[in-house]
PDB file of N, CA and C in Angstrom:
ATOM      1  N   UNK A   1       0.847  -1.166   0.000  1.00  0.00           N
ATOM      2  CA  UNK A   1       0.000   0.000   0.000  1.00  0.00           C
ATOM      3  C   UNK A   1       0.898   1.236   0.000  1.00  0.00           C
ATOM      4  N   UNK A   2       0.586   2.088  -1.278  1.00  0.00           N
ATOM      5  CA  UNK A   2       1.428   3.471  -0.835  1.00  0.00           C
ATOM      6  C   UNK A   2       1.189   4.247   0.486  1.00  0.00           C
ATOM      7  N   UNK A   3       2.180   5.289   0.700  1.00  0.00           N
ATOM      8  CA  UNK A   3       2.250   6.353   1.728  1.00  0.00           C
ATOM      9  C   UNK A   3       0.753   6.902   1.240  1.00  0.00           C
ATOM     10  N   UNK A   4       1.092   7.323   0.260  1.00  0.00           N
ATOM     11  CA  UNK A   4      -0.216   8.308  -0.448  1.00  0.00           C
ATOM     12  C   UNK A   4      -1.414   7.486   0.180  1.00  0.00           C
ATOM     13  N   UNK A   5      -1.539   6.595  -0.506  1.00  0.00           N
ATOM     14  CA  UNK A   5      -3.215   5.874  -0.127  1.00  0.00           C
ATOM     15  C   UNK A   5      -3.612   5.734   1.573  1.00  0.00           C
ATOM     16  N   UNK A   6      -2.589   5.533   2.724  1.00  0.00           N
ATOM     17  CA  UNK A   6      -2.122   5.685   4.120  1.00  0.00           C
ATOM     18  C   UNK A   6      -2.579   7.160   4.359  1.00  0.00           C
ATOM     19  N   UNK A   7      -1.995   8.472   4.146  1.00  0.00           N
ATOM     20  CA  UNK A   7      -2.289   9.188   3.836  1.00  0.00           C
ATOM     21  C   UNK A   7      -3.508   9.808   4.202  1.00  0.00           C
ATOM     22  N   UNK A   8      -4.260   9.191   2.707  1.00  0.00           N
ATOM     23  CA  UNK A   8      -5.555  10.387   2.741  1.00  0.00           C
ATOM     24  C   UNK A   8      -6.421   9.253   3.493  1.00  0.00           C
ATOM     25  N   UNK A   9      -5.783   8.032   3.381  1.00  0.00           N
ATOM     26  CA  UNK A   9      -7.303   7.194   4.323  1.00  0.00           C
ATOM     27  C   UNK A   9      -7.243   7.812   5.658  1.00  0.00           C
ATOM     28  N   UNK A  10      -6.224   8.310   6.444  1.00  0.00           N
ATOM     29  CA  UNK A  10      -6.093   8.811   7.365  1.00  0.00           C
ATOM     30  C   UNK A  10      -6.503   9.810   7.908  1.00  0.00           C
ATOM     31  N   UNK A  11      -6.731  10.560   6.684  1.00  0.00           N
ATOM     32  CA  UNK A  11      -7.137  12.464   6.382  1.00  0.00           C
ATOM     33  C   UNK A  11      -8.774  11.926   6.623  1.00  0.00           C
ATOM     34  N   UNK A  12      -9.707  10.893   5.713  1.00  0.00           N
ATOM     35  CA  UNK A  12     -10.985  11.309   5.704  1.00  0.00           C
ATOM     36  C   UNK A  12     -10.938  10.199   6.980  1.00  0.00           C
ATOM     37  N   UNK A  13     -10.708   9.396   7.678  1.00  0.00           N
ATOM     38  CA  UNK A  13     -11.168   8.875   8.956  1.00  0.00           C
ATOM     39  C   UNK A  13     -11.136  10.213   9.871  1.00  0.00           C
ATOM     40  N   UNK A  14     -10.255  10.856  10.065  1.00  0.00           N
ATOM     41  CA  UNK A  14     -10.116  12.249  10.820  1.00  0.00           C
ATOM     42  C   UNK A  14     -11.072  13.453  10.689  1.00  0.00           C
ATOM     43  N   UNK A  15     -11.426  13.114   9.323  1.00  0.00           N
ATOM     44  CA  UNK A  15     -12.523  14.177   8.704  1.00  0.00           C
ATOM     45  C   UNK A  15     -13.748  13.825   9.281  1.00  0.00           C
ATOM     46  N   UNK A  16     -14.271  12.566  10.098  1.00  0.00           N
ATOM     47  CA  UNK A  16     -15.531  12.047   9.862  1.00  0.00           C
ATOM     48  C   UNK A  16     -16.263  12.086   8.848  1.00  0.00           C
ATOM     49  N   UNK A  17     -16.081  12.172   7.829  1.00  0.00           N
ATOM     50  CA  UNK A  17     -17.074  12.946   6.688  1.00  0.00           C
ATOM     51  C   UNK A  17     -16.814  11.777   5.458  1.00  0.00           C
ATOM     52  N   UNK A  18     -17.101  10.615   5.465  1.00  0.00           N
ATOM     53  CA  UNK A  18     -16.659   9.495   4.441  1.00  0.00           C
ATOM     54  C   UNK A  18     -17.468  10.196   3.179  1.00  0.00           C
ATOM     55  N   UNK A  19     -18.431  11.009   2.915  1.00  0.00           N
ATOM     56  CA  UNK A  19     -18.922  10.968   1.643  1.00  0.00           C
ATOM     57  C   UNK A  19     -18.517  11.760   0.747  1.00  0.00           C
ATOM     58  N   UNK A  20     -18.485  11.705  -0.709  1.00  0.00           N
ATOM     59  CA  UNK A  20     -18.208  11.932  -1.768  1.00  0.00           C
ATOM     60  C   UNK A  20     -18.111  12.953  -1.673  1.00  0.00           C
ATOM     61  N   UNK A  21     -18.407  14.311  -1.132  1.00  0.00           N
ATOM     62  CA  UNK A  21     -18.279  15.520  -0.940  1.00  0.00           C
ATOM     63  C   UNK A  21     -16.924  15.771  -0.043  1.00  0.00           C
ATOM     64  N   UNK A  22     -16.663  15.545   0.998  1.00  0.00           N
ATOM     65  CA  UNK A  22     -15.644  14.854   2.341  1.00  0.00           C
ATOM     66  C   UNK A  22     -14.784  14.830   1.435  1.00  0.00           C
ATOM     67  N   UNK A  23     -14.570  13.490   0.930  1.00  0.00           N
ATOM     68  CA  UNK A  23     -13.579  13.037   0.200  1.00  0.00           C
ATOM     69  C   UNK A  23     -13.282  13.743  -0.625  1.00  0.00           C
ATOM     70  N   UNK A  24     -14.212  14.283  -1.851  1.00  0.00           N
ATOM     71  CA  UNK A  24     -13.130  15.399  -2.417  1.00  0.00           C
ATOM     72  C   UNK A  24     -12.537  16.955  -1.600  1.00  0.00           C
ATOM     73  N   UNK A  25     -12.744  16.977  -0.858  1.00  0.00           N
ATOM     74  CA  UNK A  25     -12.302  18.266  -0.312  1.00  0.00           C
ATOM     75  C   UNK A  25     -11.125  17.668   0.353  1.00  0.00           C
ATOM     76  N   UNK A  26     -10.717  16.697   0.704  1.00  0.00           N
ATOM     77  CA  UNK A  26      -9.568  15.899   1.315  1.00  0.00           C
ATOM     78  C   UNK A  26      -8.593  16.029   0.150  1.00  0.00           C
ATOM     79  N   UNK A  27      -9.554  15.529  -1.022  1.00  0.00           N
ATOM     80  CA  UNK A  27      -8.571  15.572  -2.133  1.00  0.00           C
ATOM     81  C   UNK A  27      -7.715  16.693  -2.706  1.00  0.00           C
ATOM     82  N   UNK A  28      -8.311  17.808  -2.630  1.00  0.00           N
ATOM     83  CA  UNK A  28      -8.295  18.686  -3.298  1.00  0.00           C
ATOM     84  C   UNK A  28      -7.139  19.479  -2.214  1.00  0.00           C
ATOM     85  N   UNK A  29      -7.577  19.388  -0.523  1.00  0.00           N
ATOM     86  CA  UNK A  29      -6.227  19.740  -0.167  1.00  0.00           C
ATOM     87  C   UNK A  29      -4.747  19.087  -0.191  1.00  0.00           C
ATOM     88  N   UNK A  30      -4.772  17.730  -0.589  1.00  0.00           N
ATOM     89  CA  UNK A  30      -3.766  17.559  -0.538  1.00  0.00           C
ATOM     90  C   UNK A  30      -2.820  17.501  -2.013  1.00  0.00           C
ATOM     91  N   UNK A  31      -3.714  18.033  -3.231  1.00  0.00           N
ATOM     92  CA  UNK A  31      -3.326  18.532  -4.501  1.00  0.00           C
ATOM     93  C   UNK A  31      -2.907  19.735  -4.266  1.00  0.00           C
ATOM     94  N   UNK A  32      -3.312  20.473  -3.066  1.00  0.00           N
ATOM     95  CA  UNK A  32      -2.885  21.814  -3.368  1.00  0.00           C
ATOM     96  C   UNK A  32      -1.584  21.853  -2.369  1.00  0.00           C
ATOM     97  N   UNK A  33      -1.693  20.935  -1.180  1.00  0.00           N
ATOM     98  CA  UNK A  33      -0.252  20.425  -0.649  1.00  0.00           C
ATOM     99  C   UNK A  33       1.012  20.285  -1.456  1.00  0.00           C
ATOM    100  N   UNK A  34       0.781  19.036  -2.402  1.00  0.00           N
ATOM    101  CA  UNK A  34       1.737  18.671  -3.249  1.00  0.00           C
ATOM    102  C   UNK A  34       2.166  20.391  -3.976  1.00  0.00           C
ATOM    103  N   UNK A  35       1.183  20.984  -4.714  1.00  0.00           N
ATOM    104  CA  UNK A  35       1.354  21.667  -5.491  1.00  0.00           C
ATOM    105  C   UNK A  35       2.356  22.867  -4.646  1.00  0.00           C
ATOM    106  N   UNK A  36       1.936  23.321  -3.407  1.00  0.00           N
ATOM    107  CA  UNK A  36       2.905  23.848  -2.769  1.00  0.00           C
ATOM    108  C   UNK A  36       4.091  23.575  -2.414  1.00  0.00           C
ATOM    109  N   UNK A  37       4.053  22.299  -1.844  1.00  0.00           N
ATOM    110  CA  UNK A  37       5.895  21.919  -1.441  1.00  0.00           C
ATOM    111  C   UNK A  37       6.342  21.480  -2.724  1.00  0.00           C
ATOM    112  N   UNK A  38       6.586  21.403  -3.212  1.00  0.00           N
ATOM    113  CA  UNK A  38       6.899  21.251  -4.808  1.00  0.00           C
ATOM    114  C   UNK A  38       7.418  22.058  -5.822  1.00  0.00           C
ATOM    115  N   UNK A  39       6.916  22.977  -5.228  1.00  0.00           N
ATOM    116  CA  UNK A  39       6.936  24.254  -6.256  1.00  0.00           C
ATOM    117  C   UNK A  39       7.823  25.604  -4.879  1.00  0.00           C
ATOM    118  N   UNK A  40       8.394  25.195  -3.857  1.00  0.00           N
ATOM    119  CA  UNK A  40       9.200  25.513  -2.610  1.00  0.00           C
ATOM    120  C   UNK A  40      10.072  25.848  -3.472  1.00  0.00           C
ATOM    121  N   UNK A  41      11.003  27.308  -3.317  1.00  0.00           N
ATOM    122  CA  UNK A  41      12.240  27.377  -3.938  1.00  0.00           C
ATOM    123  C   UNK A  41      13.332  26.321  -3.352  1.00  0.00           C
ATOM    124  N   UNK A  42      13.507  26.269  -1.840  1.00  0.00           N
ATOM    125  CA  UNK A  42      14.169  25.511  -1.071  1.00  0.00           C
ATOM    126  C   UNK A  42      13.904  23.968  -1.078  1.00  0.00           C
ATOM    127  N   UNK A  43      12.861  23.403  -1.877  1.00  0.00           N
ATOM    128  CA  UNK A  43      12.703  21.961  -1.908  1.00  0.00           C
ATOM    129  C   UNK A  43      13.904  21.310  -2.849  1.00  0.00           C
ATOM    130  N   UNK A  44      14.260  20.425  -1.616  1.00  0.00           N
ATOM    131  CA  UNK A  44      15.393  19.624  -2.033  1.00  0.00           C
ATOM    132  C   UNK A  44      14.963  18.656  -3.393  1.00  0.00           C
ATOM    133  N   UNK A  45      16.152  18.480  -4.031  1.00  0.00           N
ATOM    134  CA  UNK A  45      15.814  17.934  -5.530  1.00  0.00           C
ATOM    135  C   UNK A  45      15.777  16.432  -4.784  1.00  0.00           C
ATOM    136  N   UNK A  46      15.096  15.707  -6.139  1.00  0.00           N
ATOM    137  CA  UNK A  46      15.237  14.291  -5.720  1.00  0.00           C
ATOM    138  C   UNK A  46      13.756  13.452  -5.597  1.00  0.00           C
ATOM    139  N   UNK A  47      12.965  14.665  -5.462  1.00  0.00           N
ATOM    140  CA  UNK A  47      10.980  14.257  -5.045  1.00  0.00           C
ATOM    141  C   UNK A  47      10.224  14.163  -6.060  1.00  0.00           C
ATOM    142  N   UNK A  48      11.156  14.257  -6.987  1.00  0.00           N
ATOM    143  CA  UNK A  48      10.288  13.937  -8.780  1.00  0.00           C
ATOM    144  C   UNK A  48       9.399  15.208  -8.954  1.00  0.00           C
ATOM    145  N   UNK A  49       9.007  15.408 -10.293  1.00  0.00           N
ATOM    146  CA  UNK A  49       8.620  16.673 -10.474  1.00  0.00           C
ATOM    147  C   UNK A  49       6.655  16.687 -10.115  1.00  0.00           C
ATOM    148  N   UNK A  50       6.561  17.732 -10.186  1.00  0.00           N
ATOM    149  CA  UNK A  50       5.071  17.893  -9.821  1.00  0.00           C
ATOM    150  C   UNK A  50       4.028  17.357 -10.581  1.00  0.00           C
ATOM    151  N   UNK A  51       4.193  17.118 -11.772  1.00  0.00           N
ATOM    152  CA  UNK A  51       3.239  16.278 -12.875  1.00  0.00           C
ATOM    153  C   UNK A  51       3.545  14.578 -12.470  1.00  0.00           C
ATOM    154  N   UNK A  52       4.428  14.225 -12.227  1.00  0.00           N
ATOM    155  CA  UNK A  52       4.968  13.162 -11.275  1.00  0.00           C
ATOM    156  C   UNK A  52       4.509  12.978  -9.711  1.00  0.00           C
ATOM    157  N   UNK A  53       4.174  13.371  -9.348  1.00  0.00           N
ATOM    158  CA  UNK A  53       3.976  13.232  -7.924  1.00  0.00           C
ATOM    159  C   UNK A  53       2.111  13.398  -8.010  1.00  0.00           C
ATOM    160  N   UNK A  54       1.757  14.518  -9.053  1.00  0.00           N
ATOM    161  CA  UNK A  54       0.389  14.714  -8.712  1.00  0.00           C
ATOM    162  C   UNK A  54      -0.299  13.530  -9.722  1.00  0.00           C
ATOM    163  N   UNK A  55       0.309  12.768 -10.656  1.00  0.00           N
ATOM    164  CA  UNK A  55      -0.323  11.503 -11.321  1.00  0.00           C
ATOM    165  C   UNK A  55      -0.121  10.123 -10.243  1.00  0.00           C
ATOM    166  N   UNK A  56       1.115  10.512  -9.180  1.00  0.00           N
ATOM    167  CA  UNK A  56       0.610   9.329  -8.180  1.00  0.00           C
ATOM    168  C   UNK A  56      -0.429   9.574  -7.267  1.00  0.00           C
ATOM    169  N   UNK A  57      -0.807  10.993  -7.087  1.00  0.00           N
ATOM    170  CA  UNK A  57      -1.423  11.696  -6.423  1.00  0.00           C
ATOM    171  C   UNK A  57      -3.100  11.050  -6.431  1.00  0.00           C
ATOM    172  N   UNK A  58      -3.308  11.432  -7.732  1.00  0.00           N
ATOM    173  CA  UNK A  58      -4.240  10.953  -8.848  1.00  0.00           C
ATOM    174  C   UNK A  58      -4.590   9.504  -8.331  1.00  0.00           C
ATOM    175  N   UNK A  59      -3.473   8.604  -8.762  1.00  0.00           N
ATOM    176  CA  UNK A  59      -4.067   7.165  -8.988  1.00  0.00           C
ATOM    177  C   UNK A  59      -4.166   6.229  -7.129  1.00  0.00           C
ATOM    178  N   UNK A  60      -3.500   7.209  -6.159  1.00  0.00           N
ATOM    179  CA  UNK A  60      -4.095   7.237  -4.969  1.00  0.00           C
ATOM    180  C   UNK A  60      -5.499   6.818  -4.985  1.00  0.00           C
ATOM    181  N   UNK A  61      -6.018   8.349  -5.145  1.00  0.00           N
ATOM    182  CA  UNK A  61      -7.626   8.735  -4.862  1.00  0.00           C
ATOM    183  C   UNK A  61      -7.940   7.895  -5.956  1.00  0.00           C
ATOM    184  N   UNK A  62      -7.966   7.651  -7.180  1.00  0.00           N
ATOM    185  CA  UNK A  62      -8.667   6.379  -8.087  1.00  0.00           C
ATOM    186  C   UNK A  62      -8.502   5.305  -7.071  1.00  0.00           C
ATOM    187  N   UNK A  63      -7.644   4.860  -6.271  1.00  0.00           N
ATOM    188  CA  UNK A  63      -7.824   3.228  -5.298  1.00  0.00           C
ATOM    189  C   UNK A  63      -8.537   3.491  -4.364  1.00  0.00           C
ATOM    190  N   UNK A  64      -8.492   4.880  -3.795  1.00  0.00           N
ATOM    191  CA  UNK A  64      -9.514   4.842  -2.337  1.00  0.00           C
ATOM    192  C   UNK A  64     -10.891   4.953  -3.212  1.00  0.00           C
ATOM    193  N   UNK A  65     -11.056   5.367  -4.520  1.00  0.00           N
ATOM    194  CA  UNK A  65     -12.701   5.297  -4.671  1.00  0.00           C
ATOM    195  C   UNK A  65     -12.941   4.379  -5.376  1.00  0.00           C
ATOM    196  N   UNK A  66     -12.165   3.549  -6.006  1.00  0.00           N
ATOM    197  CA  UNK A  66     -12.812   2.344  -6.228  1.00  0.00           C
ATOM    198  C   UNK A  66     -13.243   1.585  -4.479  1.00  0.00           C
ATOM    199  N   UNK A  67     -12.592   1.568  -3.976  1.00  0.00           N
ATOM    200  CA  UNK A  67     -13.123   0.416  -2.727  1.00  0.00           C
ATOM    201  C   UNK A  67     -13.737   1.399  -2.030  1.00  0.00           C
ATOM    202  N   UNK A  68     -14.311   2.894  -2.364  1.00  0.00           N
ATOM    203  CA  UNK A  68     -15.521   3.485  -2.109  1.00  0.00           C
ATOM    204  C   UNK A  68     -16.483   2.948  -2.320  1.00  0.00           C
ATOM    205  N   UNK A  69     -16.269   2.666  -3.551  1.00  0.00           N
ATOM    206  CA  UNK A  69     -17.362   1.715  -4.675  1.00  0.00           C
ATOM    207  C   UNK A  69     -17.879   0.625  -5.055  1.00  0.00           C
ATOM    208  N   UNK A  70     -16.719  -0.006  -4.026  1.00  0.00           N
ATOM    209  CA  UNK A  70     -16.905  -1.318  -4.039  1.00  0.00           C
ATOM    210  C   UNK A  70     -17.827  -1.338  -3.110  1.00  0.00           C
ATOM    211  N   UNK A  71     -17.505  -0.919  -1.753  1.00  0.00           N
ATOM    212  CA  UNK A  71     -18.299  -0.608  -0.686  1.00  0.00           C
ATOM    213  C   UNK A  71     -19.754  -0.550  -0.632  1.00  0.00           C
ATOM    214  N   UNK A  72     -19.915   0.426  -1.610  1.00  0.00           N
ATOM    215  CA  UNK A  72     -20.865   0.938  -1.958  1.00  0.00           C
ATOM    216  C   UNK A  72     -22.436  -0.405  -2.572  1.00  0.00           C
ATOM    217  N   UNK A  73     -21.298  -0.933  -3.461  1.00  0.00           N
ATOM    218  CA  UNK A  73     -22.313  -2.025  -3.596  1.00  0.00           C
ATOM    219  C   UNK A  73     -22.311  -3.317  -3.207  1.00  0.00           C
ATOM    220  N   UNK A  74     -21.650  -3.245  -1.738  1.00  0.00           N
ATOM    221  CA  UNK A  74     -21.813  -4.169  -0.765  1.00  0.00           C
ATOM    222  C   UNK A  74     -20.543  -4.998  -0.646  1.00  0.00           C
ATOM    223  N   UNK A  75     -19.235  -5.121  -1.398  1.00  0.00           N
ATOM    224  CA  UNK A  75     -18.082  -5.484  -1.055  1.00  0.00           C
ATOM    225  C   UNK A  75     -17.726  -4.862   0.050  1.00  0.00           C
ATOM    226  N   UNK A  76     -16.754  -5.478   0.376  1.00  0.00           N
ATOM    227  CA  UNK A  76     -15.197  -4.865   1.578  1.00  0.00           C
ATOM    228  C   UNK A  76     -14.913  -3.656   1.182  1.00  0.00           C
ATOM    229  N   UNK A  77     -15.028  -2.266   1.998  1.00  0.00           N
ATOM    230  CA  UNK A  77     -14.081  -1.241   1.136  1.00  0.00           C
ATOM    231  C   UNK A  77     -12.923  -1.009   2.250  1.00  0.00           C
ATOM    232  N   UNK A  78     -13.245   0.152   1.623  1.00  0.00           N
ATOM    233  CA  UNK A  78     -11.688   0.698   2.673  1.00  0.00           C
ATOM    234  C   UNK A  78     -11.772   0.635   4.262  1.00  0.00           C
ATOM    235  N   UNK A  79     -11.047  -0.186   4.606  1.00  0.00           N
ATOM    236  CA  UNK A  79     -10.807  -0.034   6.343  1.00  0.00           C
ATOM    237  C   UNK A  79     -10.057   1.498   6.980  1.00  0.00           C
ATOM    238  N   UNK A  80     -11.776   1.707   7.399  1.00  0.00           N
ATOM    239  CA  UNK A  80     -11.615   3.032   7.760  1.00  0.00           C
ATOM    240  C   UNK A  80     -11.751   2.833   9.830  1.00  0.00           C
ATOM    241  N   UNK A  81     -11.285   1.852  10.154  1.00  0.00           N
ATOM    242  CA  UNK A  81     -11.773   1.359  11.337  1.00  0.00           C
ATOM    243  C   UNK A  81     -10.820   2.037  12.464  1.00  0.00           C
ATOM    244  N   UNK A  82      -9.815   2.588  12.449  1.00  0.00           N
ATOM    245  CA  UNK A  82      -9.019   3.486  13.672  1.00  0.00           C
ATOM    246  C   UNK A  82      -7.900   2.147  13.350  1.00  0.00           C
ATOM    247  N   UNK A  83      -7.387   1.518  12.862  1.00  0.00           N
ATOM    248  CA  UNK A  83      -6.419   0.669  12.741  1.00  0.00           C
ATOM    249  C   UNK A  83      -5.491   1.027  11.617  1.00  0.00           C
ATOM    250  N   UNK A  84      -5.389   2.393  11.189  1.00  0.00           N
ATOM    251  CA  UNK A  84      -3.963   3.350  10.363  1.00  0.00           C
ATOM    252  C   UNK A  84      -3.378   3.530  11.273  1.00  0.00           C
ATOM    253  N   UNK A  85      -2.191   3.722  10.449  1.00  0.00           N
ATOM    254  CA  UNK A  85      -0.522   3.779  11.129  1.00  0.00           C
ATOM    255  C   UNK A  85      -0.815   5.134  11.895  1.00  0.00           C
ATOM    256  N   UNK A  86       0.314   5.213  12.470  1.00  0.00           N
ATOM    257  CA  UNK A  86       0.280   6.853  13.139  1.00  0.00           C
ATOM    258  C   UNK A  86       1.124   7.707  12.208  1.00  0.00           C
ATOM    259  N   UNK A  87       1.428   8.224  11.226  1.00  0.00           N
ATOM    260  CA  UNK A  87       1.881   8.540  10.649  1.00  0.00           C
ATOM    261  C   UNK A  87       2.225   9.973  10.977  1.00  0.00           C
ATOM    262  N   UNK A  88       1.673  10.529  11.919  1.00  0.00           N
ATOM    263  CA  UNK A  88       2.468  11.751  12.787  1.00  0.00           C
ATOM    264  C   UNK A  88       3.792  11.882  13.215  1.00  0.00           C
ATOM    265  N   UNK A  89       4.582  10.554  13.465  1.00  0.00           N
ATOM    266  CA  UNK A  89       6.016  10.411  14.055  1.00  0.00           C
ATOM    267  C   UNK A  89       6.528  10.164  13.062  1.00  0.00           C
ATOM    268  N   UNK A  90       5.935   9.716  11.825  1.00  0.00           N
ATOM    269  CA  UNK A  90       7.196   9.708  10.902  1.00  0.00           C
ATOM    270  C   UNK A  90       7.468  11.444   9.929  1.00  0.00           C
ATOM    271  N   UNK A  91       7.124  12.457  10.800  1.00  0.00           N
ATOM    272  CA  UNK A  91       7.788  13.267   9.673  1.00  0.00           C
ATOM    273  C   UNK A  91       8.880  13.464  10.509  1.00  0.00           C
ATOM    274  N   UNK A  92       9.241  14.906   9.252  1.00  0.00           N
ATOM    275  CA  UNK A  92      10.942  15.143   9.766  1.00  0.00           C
ATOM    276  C   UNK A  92      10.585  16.546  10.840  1.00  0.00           C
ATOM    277  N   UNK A  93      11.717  16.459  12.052  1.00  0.00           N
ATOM    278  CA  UNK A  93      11.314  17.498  12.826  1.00  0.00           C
ATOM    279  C   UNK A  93      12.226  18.839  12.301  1.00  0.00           C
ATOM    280  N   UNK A  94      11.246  19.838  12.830  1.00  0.00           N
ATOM    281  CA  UNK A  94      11.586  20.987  12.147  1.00  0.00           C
ATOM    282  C   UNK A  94      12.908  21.315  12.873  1.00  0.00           C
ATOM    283  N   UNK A  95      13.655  22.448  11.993  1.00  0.00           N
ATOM    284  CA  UNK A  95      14.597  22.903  12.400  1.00  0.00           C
ATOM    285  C   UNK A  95      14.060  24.234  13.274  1.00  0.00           C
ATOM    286  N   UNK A  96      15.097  24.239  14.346  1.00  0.00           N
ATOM    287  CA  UNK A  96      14.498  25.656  15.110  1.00  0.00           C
ATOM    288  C   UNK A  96      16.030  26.886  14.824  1.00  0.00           C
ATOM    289  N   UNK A  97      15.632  27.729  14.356  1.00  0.00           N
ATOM    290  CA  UNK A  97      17.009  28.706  14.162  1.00  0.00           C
ATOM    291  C   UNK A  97      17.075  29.160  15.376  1.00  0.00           C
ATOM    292  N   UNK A  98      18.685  29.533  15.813  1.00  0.00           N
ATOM    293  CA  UNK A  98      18.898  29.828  16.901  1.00  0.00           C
ATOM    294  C   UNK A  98      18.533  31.821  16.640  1.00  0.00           C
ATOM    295  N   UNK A  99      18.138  32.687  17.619  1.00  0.00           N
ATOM    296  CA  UNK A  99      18.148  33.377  17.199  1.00  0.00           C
ATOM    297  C   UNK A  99      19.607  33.958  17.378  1.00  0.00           C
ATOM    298  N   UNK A 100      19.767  35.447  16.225  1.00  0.00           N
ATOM    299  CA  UNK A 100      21.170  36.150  16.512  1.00  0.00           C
ATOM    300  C   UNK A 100      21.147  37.138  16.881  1.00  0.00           C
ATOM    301  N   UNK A 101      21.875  37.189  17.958  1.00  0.00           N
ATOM    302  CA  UNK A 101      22.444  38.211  18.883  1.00  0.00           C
ATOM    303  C   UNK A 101      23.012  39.358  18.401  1.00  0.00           C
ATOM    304  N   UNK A 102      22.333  40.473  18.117  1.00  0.00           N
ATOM    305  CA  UNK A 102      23.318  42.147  17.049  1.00  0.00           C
ATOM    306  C   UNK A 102      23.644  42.533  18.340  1.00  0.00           C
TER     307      UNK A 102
END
């Protein structure tokens, strides 16, 4: 399972809001996420370019709504049950500047 798909299943369990409306507004912030750190003068090279990142972006949200859909007509969908990773401890911690003394 990607980060990505981890991710936003994480975003709309948090959202309470599982429906089609919910979900795209989940979506849509984290297109405009990508689109920001991405486009960072200071973003380190190496994260693939933004048409790259927002077509994995893309085929994410195509897997969480198919097993929307599946759901929907009575399959297994997405385990939205409180059993996602914590994915809060894995970012990177910020740097704190020291301040300077004139």
């Amino acid at each position: 399972m990607s980060a990505l798909i981890s991710v936003l299943r994480q975003a709309i369990q948090r959202s309470n809001d599982t429906t089609v409306e919910g979900r795209q507004r989940i979506y849509a912030s984290a297109r405009r996420g990508i689109e920001r750190l991405l486009t960072r003068s200071d973003m380190p090279t190496g994260h693939g370019s933004l048409p790259t990142q927002l077509h994995k972006l893309e085929e994410a949200i195509k897997e969480i709504e198919r097993e929307f859909s599946a759901n929907d007509r009575g399959h297994t969908g997405p385990q939205l049950d409180g059993n996602l990773p914590d994915l809060s401890t894995d970012r990177r911690p910020r740097r704190i500047r020291a301040k300077s003394r004139t």
